[in-house]
Every structure is written in C-alpha cells, then in structure tokens.
C-alpha atoms as a PDB file:
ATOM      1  CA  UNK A   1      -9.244   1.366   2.858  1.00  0.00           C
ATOM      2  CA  UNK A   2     -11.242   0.962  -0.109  1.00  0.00           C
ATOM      3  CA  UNK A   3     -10.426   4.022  -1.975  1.00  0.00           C
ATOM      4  CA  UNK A   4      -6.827   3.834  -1.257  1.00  0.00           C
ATOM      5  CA  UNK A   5      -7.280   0.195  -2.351  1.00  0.00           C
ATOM      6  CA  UNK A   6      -8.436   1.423  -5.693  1.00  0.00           C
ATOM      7  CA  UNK A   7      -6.364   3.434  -6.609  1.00  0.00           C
ATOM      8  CA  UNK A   8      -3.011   2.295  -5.515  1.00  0.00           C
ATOM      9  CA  UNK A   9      -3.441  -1.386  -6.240  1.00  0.00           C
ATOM     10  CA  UNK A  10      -6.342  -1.428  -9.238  1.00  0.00           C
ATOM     11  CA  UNK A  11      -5.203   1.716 -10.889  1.00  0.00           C
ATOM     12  CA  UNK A  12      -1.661   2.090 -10.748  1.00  0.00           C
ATOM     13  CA  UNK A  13      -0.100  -1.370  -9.967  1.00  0.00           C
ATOM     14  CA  UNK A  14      -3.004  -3.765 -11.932  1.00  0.00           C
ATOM     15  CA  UNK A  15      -4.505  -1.502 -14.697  1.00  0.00           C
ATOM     16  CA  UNK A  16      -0.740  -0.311 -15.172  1.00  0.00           C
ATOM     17  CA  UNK A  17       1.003  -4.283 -15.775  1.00  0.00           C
ATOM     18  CA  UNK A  18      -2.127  -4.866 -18.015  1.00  0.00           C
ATOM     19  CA  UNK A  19      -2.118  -1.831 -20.256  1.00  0.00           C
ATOM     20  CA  UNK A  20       1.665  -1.133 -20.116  1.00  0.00           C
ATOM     21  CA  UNK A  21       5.059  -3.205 -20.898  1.00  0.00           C
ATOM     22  CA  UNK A  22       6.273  -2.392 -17.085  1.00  0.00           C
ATOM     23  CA  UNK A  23       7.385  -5.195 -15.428  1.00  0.00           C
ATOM     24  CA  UNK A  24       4.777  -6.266 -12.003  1.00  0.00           C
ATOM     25  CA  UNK A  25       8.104  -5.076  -9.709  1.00  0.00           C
ATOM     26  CA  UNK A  26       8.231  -1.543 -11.391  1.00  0.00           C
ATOM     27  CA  UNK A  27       4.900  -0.779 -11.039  1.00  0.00           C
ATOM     28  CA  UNK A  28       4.720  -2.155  -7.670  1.00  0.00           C
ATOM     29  CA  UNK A  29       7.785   0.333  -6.910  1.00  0.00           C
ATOM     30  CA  UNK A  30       5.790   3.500  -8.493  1.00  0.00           C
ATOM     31  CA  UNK A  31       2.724   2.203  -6.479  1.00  0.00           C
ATOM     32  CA  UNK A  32       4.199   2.050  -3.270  1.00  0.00           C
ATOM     33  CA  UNK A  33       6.172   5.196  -3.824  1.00  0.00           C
ATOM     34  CA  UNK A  34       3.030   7.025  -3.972  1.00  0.00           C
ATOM     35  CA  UNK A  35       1.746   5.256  -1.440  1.00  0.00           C
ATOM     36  CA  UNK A  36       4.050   6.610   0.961  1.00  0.00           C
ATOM     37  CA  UNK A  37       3.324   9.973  -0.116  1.00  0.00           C
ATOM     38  CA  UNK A  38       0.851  11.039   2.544  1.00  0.00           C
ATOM     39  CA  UNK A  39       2.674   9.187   5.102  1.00  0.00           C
ATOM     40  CA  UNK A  40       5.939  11.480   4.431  1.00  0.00           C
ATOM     41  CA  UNK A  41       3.600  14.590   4.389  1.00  0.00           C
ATOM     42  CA  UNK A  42       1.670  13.867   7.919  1.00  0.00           C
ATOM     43  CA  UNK A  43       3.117  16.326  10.437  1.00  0.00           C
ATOM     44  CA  UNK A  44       1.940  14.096  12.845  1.00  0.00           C
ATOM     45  CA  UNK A  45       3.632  10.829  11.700  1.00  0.00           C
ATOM     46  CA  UNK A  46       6.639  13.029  11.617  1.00  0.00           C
ATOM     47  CA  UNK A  47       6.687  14.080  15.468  1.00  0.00           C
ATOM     48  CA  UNK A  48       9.451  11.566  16.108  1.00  0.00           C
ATOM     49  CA  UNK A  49      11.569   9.516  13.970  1.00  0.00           C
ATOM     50  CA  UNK A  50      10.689   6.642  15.920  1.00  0.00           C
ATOM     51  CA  UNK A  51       6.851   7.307  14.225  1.00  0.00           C
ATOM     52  CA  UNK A  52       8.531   8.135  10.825  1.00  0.00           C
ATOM     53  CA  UNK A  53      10.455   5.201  10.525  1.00  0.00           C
ATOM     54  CA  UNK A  54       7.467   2.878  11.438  1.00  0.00           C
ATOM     55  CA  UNK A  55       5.331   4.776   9.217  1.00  0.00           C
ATOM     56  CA  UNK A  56       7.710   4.955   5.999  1.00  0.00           C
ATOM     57  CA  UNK A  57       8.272   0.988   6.817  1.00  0.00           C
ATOM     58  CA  UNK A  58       4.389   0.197   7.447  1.00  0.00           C
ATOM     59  CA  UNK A  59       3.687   1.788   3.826  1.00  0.00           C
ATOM     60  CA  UNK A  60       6.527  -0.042   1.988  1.00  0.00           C
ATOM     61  CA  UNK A  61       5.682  -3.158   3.721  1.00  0.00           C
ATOM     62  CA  UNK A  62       1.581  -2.696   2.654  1.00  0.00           C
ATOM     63  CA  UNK A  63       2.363  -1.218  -0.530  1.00  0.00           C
ATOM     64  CA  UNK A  64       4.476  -4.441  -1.624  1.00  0.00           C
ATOM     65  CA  UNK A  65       2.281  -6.509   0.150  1.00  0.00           C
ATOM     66  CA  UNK A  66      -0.700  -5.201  -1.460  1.00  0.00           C
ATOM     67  CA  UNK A  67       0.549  -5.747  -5.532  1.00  0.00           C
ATOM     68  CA  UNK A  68       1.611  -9.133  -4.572  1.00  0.00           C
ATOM     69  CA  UNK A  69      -1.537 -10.299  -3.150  1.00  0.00           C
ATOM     70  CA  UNK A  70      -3.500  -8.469  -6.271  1.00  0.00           C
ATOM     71  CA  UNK A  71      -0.936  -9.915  -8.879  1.00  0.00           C
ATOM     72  CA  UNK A  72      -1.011 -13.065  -7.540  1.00  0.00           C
ATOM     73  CA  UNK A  73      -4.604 -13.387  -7.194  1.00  0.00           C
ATOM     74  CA  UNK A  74      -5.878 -10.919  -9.951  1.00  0.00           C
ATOM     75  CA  UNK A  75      -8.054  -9.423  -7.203  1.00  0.00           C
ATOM     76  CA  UNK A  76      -8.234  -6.717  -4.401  1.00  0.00           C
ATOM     77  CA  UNK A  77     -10.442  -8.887  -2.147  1.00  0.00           C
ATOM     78  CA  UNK A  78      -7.002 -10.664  -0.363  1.00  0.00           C
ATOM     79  CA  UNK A  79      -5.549  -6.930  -0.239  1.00  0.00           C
ATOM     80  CA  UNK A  80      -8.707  -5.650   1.263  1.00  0.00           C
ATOM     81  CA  UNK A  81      -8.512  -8.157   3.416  1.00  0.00           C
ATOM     82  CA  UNK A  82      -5.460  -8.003   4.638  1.00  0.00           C
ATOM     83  CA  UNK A  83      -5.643  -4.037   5.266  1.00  0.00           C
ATOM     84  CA  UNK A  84      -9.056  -4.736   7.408  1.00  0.00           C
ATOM     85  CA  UNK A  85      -7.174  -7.595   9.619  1.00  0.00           C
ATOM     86  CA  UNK A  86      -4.579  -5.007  10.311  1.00  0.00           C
ATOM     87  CA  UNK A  87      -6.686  -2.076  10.382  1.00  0.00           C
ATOM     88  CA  UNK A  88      -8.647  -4.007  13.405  1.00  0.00           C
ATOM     89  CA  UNK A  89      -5.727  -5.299  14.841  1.00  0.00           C
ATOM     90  CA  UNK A  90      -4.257  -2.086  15.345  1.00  0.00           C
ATOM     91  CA  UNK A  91      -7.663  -0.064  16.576  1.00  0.00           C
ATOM     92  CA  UNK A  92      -7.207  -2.360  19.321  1.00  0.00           C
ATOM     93  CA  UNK A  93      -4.353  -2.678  20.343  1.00  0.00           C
ATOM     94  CA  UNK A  94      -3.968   1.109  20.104  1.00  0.00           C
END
C-alpha cells in the first residue's frame, strides 16, 4: 500500500500539480490511468467480467479517491489511511 501510495499519489498526481502547469483533474486522470494498469493485466482479475468490472471500478474509484484526499490535505497519511480501512475490511470479509 505504501509503495503504490508513493508513487501513484506523491509522484505522479502531487509532485506532478507542483512542478507542472497540469491542472489537479489531469493529473489525477494520468494517475489513475496507470493505476489501473496492473489491474487490466491480472489474468486472474480477468477470469470473469463480473471480477473485471469490479476491479477496473475499484481502481478508478481509489485512484480518484486517493488525489483528492492528497490534494486536499497535501498529505498521503488520509490516502494511506483510507487504503488500510479497506484493505482490512476486505481481508475479512473475504
């Protein structure tokens, strides 16, 4: 969660708005679009297109999320946060 944290939210939606003239909802578009990379290459998130769709939509949904809560805040500590509730939530309900 870190890691992906980093990168996605502190490297290419923060560091990108600061150091560039994109606007916050650009970079949160190229963000989340390679966010959703690995979710669209995952042969087994692709075994049904039940578990594609609610893949493809649990990455948009973060990835906007996620450069909301770090634009808003100027932090990743609310993103991280968020990512760990659901992380949790979903090791058990799975």
């Amino acid at each position: 969660i870190i890691g992906l944290e980093l990168f996605f939210r502190y490297l290419l939606f923060q560091w990108v708005t600061e150091i560039t003239t994109l606007s916050p909802i650009t970079a949160a578009s190229l963000s989340t679009l390679l966010y959703t990379t690995p979710f669209l290459t995952n042969p087994a998130l692709l075994a049904t297109h039940a578990l594609a769709i609610s893949a493809i939509y649990y990455a948009i949904f973060m990835g906007y999320v996620s450069c909301y809560l770090v634009f808003t805040y100027k932090s990743l500590v609310p993103s991280y946060s968020m990512n760990l509730i659901i992380a949790v939530f979903l090791t058990i309900i799975l």
